[in-house]
PDB file of N, CA and C in Angstrom:
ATOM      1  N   UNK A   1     -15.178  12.541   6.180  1.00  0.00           N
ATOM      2  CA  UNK A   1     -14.409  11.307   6.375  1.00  0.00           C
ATOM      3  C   UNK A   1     -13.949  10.731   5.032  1.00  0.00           C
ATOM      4  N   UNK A   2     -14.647  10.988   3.833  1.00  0.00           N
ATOM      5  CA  UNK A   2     -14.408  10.444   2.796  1.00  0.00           C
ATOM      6  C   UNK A   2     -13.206  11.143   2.494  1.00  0.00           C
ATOM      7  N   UNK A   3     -13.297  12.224   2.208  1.00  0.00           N
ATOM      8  CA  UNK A   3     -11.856  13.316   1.757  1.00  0.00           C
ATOM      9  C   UNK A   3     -10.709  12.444   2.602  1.00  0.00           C
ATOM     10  N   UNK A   4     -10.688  12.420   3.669  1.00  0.00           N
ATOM     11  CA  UNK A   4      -9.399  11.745   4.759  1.00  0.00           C
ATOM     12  C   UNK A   4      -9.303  10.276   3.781  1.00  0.00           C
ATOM     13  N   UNK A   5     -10.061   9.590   3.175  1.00  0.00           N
ATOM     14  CA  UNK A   5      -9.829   8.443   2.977  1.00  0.00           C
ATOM     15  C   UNK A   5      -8.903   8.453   1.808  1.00  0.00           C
ATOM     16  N   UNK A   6      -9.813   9.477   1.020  1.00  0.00           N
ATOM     17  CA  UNK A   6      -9.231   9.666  -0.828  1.00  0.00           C
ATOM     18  C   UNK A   6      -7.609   9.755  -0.282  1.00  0.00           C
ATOM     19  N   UNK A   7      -7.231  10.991   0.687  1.00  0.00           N
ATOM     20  CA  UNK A   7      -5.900  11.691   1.011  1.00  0.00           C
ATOM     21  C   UNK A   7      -4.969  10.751   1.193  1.00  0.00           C
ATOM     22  N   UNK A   8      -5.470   9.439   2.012  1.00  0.00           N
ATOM     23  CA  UNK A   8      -5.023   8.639   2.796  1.00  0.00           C
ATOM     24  C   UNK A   8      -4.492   7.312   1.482  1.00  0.00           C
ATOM     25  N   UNK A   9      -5.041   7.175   0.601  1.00  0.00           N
ATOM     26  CA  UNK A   9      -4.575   6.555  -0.449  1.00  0.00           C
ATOM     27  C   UNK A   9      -3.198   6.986  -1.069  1.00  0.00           C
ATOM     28  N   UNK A  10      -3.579   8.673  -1.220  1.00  0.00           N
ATOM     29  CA  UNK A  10      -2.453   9.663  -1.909  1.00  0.00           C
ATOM     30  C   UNK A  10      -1.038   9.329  -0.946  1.00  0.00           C
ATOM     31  N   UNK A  11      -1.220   9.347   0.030  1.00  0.00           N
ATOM     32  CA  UNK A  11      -0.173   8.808   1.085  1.00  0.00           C
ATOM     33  C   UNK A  11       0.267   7.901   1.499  1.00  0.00           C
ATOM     34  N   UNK A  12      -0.450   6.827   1.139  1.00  0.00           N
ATOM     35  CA  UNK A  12       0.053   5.546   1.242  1.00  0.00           C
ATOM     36  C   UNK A  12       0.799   5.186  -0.096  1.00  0.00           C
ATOM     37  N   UNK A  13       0.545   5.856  -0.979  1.00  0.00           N
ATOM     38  CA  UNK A  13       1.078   5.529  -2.368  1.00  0.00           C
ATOM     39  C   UNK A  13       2.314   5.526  -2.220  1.00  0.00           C
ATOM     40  N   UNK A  14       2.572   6.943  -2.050  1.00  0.00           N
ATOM     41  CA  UNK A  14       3.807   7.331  -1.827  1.00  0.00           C
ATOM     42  C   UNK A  14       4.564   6.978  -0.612  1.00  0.00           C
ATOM     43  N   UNK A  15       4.370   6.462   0.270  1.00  0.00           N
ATOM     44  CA  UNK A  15       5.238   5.520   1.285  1.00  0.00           C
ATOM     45  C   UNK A  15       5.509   4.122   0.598  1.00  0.00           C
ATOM     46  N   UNK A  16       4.574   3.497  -0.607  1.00  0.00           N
ATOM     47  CA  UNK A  16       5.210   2.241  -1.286  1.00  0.00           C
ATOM     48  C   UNK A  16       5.834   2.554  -2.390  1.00  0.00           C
ATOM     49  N   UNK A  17       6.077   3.686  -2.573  1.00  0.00           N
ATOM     50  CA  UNK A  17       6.988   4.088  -3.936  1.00  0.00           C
ATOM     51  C   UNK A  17       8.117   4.626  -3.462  1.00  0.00           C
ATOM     52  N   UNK A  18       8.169   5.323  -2.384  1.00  0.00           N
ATOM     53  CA  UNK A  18       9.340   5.677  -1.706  1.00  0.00           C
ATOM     54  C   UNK A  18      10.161   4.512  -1.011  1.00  0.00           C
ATOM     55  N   UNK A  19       9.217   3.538  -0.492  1.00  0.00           N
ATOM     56  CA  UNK A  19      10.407   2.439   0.440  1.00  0.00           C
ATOM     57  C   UNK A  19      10.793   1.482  -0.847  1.00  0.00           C
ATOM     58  N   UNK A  20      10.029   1.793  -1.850  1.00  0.00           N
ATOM     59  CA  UNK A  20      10.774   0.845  -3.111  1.00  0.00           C
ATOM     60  C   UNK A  20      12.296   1.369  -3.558  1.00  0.00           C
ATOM     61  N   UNK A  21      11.726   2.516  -3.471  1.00  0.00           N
ATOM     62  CA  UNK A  21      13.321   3.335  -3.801  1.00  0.00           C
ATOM     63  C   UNK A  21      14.473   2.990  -2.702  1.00  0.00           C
ATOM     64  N   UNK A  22      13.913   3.463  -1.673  1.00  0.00           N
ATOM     65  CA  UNK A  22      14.708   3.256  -0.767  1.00  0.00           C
ATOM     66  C   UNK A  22      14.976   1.614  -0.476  1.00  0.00           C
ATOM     67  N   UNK A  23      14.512   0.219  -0.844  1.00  0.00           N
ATOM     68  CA  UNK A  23      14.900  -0.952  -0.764  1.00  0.00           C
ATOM     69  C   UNK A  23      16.259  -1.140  -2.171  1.00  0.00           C
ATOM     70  N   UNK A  24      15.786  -0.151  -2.792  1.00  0.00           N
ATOM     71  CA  UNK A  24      16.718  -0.139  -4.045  1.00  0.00           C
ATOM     72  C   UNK A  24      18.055   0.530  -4.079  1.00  0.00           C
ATOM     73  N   UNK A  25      18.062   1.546  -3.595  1.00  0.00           N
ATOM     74  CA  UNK A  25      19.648   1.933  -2.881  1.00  0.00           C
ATOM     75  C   UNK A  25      20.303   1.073  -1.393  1.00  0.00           C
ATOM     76  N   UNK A  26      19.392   0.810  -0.508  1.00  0.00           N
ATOM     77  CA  UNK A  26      19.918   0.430   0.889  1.00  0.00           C
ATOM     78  C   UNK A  26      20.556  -1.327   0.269  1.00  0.00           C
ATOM     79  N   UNK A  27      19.530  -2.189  -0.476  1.00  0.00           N
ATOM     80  CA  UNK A  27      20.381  -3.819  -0.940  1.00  0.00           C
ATOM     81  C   UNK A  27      20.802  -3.106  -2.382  1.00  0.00           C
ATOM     82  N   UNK A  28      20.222  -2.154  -3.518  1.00  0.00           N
ATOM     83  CA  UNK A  28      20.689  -2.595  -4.794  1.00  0.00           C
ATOM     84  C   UNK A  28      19.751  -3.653  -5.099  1.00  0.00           C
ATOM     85  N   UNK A  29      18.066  -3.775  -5.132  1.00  0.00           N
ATOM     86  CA  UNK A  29      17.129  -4.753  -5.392  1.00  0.00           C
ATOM     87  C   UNK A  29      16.411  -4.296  -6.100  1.00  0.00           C
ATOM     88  N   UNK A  30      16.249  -4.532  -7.863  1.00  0.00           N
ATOM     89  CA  UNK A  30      15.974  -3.774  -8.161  1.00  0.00           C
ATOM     90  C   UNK A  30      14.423  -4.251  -8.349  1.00  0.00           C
ATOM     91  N   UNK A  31      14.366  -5.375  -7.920  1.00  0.00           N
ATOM     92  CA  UNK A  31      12.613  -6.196  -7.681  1.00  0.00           C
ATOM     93  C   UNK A  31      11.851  -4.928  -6.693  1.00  0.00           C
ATOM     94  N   UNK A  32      12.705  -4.954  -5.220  1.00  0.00           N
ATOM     95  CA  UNK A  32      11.895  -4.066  -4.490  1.00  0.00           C
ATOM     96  C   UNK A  32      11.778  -2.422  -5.496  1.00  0.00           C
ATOM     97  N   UNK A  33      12.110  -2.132  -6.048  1.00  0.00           N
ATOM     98  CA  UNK A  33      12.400  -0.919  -7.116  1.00  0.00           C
ATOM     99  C   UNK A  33      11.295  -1.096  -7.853  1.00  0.00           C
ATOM    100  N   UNK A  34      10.738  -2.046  -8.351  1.00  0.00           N
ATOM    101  CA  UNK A  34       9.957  -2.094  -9.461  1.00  0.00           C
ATOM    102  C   UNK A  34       8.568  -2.715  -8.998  1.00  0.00           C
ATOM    103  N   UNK A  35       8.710  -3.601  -7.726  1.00  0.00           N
ATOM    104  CA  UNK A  35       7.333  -3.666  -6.739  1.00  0.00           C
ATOM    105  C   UNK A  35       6.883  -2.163  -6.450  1.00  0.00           C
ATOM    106  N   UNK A  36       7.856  -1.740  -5.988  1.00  0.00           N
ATOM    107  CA  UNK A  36       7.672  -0.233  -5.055  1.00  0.00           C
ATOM    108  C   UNK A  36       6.800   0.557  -5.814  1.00  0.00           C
ATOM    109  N   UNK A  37       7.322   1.120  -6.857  1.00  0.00           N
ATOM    110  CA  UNK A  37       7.272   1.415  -8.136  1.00  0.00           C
ATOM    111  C   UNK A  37       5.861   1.469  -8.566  1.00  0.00           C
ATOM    112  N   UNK A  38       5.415   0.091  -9.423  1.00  0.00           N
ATOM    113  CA  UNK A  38       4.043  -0.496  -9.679  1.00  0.00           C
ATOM    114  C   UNK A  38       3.609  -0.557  -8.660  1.00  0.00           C
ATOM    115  N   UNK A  39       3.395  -0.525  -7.627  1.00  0.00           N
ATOM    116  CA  UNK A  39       2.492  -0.935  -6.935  1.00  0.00           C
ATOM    117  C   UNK A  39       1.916   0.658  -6.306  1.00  0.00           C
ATOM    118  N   UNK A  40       3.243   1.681  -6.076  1.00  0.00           N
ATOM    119  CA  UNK A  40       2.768   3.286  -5.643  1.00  0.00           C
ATOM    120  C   UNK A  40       2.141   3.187  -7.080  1.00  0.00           C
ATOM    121  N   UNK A  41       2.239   3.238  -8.194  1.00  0.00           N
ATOM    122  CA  UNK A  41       1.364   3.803  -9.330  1.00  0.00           C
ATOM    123  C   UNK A  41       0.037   3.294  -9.172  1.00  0.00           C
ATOM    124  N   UNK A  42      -0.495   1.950  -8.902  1.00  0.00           N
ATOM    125  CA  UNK A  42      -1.336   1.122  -9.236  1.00  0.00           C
ATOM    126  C   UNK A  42      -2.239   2.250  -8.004  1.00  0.00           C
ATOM    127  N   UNK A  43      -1.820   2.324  -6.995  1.00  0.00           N
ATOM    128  CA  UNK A  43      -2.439   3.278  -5.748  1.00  0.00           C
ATOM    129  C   UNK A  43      -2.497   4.794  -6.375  1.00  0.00           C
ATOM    130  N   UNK A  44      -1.727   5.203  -7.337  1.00  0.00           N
ATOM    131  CA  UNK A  44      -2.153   6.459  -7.721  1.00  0.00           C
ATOM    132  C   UNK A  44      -3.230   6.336  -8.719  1.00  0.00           C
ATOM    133  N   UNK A  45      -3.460   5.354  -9.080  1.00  0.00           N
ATOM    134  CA  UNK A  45      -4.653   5.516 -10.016  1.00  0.00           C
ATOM    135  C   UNK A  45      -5.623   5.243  -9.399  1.00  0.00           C
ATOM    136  N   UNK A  46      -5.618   4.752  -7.550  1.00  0.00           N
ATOM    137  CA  UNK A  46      -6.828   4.008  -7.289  1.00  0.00           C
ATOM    138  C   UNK A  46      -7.457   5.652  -6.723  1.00  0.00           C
ATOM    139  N   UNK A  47      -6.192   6.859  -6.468  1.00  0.00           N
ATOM    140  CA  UNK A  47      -6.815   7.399  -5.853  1.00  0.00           C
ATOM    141  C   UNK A  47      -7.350   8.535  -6.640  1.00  0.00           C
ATOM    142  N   UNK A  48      -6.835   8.602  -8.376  1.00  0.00           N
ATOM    143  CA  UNK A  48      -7.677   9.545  -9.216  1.00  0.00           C
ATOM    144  C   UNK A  48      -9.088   8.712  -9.272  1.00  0.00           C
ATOM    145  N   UNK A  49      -9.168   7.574  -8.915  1.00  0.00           N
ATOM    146  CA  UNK A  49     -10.152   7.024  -9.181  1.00  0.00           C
ATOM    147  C   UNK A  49     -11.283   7.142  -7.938  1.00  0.00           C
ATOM    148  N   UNK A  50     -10.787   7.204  -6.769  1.00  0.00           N
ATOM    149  CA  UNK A  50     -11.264   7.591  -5.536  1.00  0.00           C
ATOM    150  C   UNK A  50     -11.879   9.141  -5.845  1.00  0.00           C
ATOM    151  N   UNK A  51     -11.115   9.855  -6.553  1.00  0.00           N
ATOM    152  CA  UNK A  51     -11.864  11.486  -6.144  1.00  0.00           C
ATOM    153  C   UNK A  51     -12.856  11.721  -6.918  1.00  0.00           C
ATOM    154  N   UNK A  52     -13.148  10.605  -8.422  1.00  0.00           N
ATOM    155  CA  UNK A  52     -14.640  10.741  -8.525  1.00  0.00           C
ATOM    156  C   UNK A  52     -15.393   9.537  -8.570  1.00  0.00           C
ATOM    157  N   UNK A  53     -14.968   8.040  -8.096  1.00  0.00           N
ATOM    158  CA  UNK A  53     -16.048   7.015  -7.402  1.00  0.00           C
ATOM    159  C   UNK A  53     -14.772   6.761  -6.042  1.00  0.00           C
ATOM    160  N   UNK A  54     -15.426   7.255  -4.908  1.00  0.00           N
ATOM    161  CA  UNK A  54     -14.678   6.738  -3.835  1.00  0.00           C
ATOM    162  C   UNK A  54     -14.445   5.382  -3.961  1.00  0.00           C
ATOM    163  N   UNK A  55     -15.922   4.517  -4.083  1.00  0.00           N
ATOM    164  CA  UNK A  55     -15.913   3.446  -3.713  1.00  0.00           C
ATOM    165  C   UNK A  55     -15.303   2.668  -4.877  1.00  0.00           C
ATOM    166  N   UNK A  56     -15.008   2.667  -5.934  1.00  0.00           N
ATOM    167  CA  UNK A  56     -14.224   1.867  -6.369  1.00  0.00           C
ATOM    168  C   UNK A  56     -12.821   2.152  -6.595  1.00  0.00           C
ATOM    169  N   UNK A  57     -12.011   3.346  -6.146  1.00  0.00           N
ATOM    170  CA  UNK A  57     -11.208   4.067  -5.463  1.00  0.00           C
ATOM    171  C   UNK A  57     -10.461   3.204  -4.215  1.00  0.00           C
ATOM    172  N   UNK A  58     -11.356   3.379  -3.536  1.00  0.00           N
ATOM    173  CA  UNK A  58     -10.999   2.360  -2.018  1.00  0.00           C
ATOM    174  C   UNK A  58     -11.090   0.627  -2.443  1.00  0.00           C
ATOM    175  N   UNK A  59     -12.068   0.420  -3.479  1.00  0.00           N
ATOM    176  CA  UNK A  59     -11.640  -0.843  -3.304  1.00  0.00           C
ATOM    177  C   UNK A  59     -10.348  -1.496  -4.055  1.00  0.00           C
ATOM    178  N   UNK A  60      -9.699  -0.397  -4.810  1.00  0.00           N
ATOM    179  CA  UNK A  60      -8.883  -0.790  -5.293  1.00  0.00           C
ATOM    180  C   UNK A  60      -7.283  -0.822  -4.307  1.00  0.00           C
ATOM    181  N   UNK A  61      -7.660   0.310  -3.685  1.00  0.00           N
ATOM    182  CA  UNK A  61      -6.255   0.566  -2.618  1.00  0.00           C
ATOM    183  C   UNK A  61      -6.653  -0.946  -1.696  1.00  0.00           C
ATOM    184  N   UNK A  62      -7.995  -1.449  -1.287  1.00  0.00           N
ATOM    185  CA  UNK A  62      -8.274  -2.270  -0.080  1.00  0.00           C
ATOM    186  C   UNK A  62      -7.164  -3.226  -0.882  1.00  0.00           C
ATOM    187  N   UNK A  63      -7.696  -3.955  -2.284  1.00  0.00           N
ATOM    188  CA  UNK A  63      -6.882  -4.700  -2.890  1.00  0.00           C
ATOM    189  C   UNK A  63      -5.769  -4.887  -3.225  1.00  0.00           C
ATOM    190  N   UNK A  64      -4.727  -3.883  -3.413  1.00  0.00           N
ATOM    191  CA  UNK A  64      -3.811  -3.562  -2.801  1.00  0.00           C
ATOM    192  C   UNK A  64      -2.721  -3.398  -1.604  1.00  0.00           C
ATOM    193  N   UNK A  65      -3.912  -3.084  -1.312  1.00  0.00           N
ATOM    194  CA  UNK A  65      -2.982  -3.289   0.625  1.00  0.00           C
ATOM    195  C   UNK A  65      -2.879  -4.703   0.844  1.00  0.00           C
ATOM    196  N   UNK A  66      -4.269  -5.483   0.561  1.00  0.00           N
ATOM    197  CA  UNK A  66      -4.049  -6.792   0.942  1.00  0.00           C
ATOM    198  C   UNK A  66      -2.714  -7.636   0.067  1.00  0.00           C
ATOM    199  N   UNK A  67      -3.035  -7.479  -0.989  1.00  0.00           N
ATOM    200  CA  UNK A  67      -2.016  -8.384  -1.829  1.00  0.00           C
ATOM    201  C   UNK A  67      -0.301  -7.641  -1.052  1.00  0.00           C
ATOM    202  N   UNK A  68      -0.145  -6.476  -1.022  1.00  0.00           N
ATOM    203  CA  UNK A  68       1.628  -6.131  -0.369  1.00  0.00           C
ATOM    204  C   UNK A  68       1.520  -6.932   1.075  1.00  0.00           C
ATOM    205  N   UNK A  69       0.173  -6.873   1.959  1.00  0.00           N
ATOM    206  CA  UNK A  69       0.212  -7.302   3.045  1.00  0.00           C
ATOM    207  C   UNK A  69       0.737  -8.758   3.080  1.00  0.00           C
ATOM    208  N   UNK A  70       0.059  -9.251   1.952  1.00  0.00           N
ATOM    209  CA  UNK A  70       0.621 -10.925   2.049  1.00  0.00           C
ATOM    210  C   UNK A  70       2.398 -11.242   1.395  1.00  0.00           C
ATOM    211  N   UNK A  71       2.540 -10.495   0.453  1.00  0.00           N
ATOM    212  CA  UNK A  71       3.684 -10.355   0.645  1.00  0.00           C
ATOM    213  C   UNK A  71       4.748  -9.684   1.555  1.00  0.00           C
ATOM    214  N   UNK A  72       4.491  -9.178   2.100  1.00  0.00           N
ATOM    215  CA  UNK A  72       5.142  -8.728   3.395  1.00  0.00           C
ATOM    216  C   UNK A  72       5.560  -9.826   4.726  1.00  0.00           C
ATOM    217  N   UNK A  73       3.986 -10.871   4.989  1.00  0.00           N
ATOM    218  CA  UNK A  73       3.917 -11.248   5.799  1.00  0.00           C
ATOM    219  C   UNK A  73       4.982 -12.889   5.333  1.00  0.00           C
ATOM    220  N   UNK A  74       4.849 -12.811   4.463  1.00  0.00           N
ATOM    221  CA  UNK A  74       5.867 -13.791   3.281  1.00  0.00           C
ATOM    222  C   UNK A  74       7.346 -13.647   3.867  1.00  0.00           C
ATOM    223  N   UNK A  75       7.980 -12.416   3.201  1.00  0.00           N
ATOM    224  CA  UNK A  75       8.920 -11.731   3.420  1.00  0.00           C
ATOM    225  C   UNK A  75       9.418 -11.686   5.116  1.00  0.00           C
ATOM    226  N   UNK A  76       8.436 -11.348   5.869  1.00  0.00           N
ATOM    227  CA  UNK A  76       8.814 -11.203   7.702  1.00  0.00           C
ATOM    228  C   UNK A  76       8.854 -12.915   7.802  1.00  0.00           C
ATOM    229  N   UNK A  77       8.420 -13.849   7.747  1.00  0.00           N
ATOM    230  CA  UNK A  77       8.700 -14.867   8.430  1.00  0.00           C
ATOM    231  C   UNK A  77       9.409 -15.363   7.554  1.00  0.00           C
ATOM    232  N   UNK A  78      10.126 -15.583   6.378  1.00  0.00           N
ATOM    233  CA  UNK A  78      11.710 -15.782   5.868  1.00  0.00           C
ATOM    234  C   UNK A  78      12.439 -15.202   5.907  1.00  0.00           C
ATOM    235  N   UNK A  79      12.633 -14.010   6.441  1.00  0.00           N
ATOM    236  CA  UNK A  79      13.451 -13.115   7.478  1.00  0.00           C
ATOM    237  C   UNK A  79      13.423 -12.768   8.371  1.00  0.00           C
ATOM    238  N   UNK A  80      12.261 -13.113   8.912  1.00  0.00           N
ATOM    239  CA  UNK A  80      12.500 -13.076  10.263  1.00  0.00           C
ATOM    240  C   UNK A  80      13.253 -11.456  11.046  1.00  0.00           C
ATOM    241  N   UNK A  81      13.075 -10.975   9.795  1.00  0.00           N
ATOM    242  CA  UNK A  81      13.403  -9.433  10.169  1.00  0.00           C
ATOM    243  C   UNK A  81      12.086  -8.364  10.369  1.00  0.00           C
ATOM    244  N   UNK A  82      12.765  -7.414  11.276  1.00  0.00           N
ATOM    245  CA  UNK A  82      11.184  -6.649  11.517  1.00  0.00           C
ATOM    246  C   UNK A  82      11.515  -5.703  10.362  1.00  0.00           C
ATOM    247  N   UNK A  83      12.268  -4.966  10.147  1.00  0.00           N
ATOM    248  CA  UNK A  83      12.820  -4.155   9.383  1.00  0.00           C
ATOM    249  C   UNK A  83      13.625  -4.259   8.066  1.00  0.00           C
ATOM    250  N   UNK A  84      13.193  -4.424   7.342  1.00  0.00           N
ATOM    251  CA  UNK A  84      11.425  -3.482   6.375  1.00  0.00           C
ATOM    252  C   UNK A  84      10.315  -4.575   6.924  1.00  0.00           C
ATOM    253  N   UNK A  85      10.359  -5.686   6.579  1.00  0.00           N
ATOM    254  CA  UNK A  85       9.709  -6.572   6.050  1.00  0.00           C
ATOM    255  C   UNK A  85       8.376  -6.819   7.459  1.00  0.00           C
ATOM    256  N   UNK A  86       8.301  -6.569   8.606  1.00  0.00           N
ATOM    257  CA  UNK A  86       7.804  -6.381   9.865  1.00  0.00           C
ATOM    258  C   UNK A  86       7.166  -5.154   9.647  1.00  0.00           C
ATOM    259  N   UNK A  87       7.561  -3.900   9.137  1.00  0.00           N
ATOM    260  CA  UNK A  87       7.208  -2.670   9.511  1.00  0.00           C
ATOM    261  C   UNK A  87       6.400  -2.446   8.271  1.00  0.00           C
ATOM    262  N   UNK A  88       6.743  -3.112   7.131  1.00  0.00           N
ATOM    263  CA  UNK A  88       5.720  -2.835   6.162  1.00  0.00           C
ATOM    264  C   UNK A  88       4.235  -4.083   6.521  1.00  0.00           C
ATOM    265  N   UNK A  89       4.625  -4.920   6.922  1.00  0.00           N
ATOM    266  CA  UNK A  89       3.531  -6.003   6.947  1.00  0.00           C
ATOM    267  C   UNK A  89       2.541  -5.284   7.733  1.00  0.00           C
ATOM    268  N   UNK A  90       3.075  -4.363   9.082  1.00  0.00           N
ATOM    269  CA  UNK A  90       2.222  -3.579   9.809  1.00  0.00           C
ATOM    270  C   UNK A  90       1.096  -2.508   9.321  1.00  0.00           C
ATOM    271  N   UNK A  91       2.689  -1.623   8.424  1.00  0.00           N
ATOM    272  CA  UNK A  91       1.953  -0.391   7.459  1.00  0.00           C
ATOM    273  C   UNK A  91       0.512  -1.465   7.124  1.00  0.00           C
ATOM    274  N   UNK A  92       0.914  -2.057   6.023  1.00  0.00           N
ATOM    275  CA  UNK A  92      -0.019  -2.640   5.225  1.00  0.00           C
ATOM    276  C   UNK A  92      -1.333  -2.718   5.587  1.00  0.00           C
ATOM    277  N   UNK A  93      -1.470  -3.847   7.044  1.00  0.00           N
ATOM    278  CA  UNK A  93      -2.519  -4.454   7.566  1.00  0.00           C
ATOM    279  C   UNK A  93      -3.110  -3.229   8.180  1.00  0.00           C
ATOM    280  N   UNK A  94      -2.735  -2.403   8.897  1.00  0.00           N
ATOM    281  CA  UNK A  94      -3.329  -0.623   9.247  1.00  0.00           C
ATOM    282  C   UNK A  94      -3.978  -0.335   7.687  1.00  0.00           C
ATOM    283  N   UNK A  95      -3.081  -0.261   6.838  1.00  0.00           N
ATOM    284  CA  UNK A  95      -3.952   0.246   5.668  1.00  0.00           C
ATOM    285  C   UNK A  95      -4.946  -0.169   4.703  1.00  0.00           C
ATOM    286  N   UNK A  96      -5.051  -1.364   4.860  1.00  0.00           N
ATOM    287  CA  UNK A  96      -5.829  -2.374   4.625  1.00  0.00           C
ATOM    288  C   UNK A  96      -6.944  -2.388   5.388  1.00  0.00           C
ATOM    289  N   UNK A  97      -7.162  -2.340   6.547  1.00  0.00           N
ATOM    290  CA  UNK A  97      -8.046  -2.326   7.459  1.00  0.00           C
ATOM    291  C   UNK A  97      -8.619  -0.855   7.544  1.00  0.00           C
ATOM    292  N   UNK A  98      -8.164   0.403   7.382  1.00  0.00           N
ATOM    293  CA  UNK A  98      -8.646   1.695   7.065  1.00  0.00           C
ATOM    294  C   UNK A  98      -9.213   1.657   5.922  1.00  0.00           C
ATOM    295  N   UNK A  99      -8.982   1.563   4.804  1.00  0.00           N
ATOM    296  CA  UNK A  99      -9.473   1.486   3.368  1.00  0.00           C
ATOM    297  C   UNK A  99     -11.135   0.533   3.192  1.00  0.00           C
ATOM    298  N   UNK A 100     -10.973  -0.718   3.571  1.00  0.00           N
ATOM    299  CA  UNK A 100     -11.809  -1.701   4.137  1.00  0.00           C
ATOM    300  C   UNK A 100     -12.629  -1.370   4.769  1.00  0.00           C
ATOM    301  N   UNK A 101     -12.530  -0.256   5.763  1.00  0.00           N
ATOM    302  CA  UNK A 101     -14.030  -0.262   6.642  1.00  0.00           C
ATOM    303  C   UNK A 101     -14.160   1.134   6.000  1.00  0.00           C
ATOM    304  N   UNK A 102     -13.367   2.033   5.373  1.00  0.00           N
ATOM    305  CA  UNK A 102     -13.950   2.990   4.659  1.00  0.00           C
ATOM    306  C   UNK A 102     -14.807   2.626   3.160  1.00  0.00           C
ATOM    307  N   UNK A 103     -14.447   1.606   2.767  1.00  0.00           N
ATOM    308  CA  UNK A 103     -14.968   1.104   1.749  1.00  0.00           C
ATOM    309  C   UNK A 103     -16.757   0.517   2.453  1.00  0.00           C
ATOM    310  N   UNK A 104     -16.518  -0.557   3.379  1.00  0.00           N
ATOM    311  CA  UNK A 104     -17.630  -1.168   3.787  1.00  0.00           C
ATOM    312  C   UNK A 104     -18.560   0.296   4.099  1.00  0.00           C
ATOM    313  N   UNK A 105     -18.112   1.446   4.841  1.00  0.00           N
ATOM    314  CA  UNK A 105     -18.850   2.543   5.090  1.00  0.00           C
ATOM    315  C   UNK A 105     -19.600   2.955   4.113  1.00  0.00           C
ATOM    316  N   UNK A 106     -19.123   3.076   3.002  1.00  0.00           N
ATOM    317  CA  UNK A 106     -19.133   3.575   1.527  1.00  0.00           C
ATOM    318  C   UNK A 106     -20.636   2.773   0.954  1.00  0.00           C
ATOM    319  N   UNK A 107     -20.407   1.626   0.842  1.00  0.00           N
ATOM    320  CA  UNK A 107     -21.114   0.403   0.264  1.00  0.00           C
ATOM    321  C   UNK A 107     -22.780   0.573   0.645  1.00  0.00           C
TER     322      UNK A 107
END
């Protein structure tokens, strides 16, 4: 279960570095570009950091997820759009909540 967790970081990284890109061609934003950006890196280090201390690995992605989650949830109710800003608040709180009880498992 731990391996699925480390993996699961590696993949979430790259879904917030990719929709950064992709917020950056679809408006031309180059904030979402550089959130996207820092924030997939900040997750790639949580998860070299995951493959030799899981647990401070996961708690760094948990911390992570939460902080995009609150910005997300920011973002959906002043737009009132589901899309991005709905669909990432979702991603987020799923990944946040996986990381979190893999972490609490961990502990």
């Amino acid at each position: 279960m731990e391996q699925i967790l480390i993996w699961a970081i590696l993949g979430y990284a790259l879904v917030v570095g990719v929709g950064g890109v992709f917020g950056y061609l679809k408006a031309k934003s180059t904030k979402s570009l550089l959130a996207g950006l820092i924030s997939g890196l900040i997750l790639l280090v949580a998860w070299f950091v995951a493959i030799k201390t899981p647990i401070a690995g996961l708690g760094v992605a948990t911390l992570m997820a939460a902080v995009l989650l609150v910005v997300f949830i920011t973002r959906f109710f002043r737009t009132r759009k589901f899309m991005p800003a709905g669909m990432m608040m979702l991603l987020n709180l799923v990944a946040m909540m996986v990381f979190l009880a893999g972490w609490l498992n961990l502990v």
